[in-house]
PDB file of N, CA and C in Angstrom:
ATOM      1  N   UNK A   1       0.655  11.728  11.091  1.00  0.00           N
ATOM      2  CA  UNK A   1       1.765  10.822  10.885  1.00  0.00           C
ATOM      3  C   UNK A   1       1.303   9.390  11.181  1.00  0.00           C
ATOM      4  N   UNK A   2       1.337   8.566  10.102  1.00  0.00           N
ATOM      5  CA  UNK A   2       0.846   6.749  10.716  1.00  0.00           C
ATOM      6  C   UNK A   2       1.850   6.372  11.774  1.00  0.00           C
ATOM      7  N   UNK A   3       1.292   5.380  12.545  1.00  0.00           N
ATOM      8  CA  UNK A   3       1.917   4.784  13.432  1.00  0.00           C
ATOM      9  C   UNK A   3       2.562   3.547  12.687  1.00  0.00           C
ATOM     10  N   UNK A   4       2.404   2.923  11.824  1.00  0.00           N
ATOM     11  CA  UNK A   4       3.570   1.582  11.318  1.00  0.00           C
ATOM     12  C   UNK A   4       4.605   2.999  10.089  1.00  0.00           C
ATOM     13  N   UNK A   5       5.991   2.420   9.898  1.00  0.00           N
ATOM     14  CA  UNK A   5       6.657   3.411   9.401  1.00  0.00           C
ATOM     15  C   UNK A   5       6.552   3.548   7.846  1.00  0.00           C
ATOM     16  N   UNK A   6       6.822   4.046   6.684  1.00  0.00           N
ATOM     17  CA  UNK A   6       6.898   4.072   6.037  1.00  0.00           C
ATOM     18  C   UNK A   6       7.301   2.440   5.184  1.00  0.00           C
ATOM     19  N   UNK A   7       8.589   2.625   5.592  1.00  0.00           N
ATOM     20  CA  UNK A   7       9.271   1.230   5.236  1.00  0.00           C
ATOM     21  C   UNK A   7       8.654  -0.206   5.337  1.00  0.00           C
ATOM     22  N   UNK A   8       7.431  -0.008   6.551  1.00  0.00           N
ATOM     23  CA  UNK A   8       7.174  -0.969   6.580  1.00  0.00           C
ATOM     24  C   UNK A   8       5.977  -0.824   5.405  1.00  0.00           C
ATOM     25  N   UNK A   9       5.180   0.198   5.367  1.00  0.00           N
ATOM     26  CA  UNK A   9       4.217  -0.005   4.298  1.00  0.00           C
ATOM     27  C   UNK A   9       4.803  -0.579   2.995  1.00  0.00           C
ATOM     28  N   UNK A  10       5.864  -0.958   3.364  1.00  0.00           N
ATOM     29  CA  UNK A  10       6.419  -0.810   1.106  1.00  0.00           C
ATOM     30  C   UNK A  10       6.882  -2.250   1.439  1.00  0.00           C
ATOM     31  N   UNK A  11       7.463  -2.712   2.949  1.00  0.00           N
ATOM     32  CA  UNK A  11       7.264  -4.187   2.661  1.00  0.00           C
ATOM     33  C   UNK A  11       5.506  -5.065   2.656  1.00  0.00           C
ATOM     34  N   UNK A  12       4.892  -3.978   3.082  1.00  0.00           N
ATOM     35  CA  UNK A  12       3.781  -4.873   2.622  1.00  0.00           C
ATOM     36  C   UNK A  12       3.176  -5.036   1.710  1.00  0.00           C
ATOM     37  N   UNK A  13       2.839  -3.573   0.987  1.00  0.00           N
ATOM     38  CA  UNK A  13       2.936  -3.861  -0.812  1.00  0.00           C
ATOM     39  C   UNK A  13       3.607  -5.172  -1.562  1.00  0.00           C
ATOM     40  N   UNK A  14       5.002  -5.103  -0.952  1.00  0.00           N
ATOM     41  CA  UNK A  14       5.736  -6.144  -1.798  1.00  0.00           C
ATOM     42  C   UNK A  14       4.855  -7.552  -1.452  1.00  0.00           C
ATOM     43  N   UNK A  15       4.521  -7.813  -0.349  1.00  0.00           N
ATOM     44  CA  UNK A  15       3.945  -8.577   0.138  1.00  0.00           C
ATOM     45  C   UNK A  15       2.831  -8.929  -0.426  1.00  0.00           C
ATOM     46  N   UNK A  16       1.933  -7.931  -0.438  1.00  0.00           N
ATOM     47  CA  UNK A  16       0.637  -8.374  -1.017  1.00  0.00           C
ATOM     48  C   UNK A  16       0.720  -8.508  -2.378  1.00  0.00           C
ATOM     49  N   UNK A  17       1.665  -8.102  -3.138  1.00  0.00           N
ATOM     50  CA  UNK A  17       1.699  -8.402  -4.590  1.00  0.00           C
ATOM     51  C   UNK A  17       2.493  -9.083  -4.815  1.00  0.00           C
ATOM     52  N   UNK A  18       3.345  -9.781  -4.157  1.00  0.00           N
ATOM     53  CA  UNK A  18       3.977 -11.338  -4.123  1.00  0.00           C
ATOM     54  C   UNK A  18       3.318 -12.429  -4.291  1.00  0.00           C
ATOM     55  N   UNK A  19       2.137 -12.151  -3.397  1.00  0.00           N
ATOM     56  CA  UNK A  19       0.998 -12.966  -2.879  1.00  0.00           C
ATOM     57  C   UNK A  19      -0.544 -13.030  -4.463  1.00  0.00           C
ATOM     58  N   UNK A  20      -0.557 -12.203  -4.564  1.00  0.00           N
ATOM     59  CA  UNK A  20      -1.491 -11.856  -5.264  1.00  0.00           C
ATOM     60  C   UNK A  20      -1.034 -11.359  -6.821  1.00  0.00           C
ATOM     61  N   UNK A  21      -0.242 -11.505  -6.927  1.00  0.00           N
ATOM     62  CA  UNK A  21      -0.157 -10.886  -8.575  1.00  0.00           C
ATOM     63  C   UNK A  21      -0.220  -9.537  -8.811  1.00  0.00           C
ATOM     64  N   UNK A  22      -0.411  -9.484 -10.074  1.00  0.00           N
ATOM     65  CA  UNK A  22      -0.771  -8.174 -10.139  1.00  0.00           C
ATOM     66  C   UNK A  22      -2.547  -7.763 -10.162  1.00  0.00           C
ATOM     67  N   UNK A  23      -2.168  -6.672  -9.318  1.00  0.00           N
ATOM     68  CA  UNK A  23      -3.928  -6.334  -8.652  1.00  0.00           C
ATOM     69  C   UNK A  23      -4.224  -5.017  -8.538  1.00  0.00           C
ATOM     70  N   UNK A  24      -5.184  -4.422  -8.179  1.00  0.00           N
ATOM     71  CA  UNK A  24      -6.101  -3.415  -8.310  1.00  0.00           C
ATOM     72  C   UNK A  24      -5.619  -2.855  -6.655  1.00  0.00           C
ATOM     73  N   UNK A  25      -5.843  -1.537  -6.386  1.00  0.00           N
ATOM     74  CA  UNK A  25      -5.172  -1.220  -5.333  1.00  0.00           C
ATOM     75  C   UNK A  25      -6.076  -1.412  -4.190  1.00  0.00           C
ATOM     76  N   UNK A  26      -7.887  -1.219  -4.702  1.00  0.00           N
ATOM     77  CA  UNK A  26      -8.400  -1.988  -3.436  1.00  0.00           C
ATOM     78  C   UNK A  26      -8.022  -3.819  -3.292  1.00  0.00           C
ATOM     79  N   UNK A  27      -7.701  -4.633  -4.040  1.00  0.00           N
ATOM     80  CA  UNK A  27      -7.205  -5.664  -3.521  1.00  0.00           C
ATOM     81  C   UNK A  27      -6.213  -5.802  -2.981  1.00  0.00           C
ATOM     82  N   UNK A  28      -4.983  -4.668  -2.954  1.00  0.00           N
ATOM     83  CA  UNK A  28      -3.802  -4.567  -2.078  1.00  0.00           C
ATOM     84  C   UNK A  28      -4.006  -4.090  -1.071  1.00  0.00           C
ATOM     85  N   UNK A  29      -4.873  -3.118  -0.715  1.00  0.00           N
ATOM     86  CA  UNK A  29      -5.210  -2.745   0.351  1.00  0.00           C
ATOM     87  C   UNK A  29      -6.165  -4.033   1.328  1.00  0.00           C
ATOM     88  N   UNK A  30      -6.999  -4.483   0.392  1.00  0.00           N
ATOM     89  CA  UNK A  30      -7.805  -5.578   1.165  1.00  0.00           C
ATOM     90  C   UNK A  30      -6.893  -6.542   1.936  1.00  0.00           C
ATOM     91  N   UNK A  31      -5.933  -7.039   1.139  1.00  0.00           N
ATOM     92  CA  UNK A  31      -5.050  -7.735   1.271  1.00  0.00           C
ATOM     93  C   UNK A  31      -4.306  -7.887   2.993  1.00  0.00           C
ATOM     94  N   UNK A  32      -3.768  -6.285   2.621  1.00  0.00           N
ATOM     95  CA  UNK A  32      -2.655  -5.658   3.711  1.00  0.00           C
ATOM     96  C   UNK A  32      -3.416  -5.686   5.072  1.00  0.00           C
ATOM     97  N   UNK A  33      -5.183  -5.260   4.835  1.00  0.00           N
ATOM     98  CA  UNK A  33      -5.592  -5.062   5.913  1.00  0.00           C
ATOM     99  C   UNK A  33      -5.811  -6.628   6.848  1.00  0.00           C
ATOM    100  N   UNK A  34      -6.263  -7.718   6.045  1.00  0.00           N
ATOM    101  CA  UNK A  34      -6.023  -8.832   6.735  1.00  0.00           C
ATOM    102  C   UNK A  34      -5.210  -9.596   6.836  1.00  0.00           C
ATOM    103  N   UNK A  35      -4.090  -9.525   6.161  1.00  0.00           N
ATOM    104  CA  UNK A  35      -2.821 -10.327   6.498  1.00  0.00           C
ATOM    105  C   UNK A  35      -1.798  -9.236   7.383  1.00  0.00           C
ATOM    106  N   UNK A  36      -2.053  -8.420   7.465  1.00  0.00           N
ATOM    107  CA  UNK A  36      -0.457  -7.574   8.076  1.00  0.00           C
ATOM    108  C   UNK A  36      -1.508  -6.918   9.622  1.00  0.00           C
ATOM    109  N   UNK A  37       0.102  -6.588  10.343  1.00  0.00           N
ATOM    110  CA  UNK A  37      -0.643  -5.892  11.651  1.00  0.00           C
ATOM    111  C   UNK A  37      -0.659  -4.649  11.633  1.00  0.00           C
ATOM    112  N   UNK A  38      -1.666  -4.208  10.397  1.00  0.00           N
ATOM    113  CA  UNK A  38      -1.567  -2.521  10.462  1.00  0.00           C
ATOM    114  C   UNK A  38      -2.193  -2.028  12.026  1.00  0.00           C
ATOM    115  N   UNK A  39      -1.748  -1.249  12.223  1.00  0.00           N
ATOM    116  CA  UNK A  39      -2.434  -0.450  13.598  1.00  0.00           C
ATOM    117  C   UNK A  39      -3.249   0.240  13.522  1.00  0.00           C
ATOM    118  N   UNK A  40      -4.939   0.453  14.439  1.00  0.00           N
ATOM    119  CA  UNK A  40      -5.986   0.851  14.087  1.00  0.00           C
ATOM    120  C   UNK A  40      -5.857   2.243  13.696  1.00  0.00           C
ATOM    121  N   UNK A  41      -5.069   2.868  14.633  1.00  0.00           N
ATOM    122  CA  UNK A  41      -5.002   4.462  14.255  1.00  0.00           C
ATOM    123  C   UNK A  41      -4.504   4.895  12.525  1.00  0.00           C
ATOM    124  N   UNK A  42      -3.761   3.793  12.434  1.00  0.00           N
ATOM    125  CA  UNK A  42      -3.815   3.983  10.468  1.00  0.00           C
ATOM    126  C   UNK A  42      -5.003   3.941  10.145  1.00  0.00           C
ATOM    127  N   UNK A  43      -5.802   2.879  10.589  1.00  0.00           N
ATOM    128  CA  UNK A  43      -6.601   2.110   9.698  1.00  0.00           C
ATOM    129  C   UNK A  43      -8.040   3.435   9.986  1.00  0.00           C
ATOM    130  N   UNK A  44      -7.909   4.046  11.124  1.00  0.00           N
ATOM    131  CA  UNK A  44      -9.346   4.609  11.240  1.00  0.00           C
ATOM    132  C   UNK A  44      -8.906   6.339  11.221  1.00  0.00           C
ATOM    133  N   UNK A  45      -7.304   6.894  10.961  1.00  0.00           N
ATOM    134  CA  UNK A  45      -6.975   8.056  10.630  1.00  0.00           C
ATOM    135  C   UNK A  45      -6.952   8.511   9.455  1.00  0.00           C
ATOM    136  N   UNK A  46      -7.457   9.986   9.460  1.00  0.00           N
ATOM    137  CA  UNK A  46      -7.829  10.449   8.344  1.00  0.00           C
ATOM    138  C   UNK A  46      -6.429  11.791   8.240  1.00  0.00           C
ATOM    139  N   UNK A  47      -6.233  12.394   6.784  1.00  0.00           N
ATOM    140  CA  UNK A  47      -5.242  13.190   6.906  1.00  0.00           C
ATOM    141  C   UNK A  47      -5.885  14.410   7.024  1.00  0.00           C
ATOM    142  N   UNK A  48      -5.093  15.427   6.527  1.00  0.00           N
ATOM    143  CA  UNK A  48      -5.842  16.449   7.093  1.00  0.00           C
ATOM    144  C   UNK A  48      -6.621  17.240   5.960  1.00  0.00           C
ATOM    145  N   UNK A  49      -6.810  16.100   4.865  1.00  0.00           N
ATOM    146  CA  UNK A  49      -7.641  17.007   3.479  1.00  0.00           C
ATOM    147  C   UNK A  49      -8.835  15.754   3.972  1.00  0.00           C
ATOM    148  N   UNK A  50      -8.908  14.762   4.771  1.00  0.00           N
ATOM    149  CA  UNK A  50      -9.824  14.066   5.131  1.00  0.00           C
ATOM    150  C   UNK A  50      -9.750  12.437   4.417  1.00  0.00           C
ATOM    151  N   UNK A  51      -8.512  12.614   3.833  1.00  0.00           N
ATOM    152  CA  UNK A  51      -8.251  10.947   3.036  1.00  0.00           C
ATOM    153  C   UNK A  51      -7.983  10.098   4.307  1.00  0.00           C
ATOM    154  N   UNK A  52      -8.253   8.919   3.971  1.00  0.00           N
ATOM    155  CA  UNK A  52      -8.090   7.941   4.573  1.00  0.00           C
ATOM    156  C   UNK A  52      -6.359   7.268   4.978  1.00  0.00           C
ATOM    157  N   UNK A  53      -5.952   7.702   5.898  1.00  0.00           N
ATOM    158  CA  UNK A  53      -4.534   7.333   6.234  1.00  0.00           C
ATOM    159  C   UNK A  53      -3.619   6.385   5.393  1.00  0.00           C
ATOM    160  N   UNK A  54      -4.729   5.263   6.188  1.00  0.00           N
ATOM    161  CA  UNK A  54      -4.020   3.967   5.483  1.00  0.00           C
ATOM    162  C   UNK A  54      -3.951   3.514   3.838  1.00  0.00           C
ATOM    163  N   UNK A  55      -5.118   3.889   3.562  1.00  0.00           N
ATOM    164  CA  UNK A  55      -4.769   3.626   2.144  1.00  0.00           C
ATOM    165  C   UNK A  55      -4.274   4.955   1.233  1.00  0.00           C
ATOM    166  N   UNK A  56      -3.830   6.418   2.089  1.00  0.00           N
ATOM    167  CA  UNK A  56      -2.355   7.308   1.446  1.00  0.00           C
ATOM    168  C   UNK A  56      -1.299   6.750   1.424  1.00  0.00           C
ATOM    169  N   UNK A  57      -1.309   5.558   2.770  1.00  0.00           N
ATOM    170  CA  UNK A  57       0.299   5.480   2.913  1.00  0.00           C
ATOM    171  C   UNK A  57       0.907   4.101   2.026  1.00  0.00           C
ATOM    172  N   UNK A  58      -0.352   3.392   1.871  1.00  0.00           N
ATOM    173  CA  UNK A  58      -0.036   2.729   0.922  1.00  0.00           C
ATOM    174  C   UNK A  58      -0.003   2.514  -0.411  1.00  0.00           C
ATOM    175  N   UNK A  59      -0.244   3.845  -0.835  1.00  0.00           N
ATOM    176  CA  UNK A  59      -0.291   4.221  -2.268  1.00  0.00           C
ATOM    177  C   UNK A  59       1.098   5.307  -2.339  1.00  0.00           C
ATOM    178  N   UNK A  60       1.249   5.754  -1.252  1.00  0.00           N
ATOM    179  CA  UNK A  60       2.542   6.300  -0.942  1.00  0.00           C
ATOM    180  C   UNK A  60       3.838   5.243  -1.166  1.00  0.00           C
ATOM    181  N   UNK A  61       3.895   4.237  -0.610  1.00  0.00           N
ATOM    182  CA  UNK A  61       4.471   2.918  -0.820  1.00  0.00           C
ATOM    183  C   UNK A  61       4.569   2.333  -2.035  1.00  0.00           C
ATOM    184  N   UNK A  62       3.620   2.465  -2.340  1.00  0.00           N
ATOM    185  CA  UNK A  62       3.866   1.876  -4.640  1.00  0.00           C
ATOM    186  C   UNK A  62       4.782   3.352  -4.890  1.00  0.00           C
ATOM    187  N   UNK A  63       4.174   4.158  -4.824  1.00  0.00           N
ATOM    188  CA  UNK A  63       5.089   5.305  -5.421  1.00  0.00           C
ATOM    189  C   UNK A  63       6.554   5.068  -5.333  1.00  0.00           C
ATOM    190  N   UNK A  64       6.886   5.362  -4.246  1.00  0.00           N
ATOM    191  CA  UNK A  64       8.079   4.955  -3.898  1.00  0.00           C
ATOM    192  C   UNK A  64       8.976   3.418  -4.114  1.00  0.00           C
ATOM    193  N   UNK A  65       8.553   2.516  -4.221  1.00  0.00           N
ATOM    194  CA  UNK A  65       8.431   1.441  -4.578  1.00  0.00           C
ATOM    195  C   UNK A  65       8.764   1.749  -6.054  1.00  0.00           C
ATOM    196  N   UNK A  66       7.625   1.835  -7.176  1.00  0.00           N
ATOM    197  CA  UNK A  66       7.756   2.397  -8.320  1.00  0.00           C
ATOM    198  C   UNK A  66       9.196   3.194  -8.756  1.00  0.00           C
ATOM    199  N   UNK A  67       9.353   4.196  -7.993  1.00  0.00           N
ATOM    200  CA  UNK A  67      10.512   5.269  -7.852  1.00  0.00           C
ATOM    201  C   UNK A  67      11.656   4.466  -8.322  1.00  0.00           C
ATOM    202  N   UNK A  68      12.020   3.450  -7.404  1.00  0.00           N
ATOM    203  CA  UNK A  68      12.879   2.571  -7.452  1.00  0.00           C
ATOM    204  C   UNK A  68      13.375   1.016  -8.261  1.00  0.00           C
ATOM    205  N   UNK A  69      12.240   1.190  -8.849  1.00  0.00           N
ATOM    206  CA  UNK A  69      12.178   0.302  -9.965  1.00  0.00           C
ATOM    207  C   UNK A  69      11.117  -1.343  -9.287  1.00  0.00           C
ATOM    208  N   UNK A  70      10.673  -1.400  -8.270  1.00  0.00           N
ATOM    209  CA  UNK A  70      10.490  -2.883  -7.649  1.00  0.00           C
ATOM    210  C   UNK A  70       9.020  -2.757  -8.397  1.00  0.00           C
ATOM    211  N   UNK A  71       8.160  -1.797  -8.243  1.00  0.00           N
ATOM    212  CA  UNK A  71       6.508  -1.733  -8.487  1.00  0.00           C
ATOM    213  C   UNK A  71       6.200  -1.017  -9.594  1.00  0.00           C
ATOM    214  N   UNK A  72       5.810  -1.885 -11.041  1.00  0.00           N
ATOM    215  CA  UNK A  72       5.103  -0.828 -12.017  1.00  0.00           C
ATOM    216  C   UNK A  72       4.053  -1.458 -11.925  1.00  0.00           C
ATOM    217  N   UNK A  73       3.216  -0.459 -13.389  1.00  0.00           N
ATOM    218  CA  UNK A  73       1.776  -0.362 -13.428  1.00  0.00           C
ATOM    219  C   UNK A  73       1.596  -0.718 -14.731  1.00  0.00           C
ATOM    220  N   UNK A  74       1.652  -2.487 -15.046  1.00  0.00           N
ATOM    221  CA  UNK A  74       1.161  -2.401 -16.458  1.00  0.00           C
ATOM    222  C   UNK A  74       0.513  -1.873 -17.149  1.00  0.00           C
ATOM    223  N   UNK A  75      -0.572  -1.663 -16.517  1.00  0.00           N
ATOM    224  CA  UNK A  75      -2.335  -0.330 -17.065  1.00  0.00           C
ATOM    225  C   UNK A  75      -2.556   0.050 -15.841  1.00  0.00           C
ATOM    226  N   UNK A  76      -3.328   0.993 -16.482  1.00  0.00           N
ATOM    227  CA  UNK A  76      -3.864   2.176 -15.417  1.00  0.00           C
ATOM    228  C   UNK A  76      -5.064   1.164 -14.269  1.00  0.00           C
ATOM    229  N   UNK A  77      -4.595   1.714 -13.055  1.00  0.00           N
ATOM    230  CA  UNK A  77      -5.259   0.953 -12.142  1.00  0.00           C
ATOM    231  C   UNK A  77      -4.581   0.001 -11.741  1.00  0.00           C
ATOM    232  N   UNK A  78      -3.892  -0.941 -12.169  1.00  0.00           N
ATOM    233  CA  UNK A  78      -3.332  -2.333 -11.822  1.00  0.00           C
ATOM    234  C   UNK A  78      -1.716  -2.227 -11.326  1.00  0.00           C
ATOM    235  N   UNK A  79      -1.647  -2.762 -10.243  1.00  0.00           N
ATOM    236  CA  UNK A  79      -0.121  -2.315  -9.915  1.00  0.00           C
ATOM    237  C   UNK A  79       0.042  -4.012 -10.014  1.00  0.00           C
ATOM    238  N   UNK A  80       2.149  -4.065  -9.681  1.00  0.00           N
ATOM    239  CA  UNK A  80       2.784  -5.486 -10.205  1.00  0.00           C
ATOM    240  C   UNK A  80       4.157  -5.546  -9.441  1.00  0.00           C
ATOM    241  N   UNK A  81       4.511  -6.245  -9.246  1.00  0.00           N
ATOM    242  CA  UNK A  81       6.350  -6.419  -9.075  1.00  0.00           C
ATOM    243  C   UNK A  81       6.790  -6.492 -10.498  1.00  0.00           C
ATOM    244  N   UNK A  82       8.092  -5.598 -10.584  1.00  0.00           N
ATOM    245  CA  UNK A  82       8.666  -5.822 -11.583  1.00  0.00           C
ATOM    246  C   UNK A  82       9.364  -7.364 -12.046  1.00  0.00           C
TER     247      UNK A  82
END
């Protein structure tokens, strides 16, 4: 389970693609990791198939995001604010 909540991952998405346009998900992630106060245990937890925490939960976050209409994907790879 990450230690920052869900909710907050999806305001930082919004965040980093406010900031940045539309971008590639390692630049949202790059992004998130130096502008926001993710907490190390995201940043250095793995799940239990061995993925990398932080960047599930923030791909978890576009999804959901997406879900709701705020985050599409003009092309494959590139996420956006609607």
């Amino acid at each position: 389970m990450p230690a920052a909540s869900r909710a907050t991952y999806c305001l930082w998405v919004v965040d980093a693609l406010t900031t940045l346009g539309p971008s590639t998900p390692k630049a949202v992630y790059d992004w998130i990791r130096k502008n926001e106060p993710v907490p190390a245990a995201d940043l250095s937890g793995l799940t239990s198939d061995g993925e990398n925490l932080f960047e599930k939960e923030v791909r978890f976050a576009r999804w959901q995001l997406r879900l709701e209409g705020t985050v599409l994907s003009p092309k494959r790879g590139v996420w956006s604010l609607k």
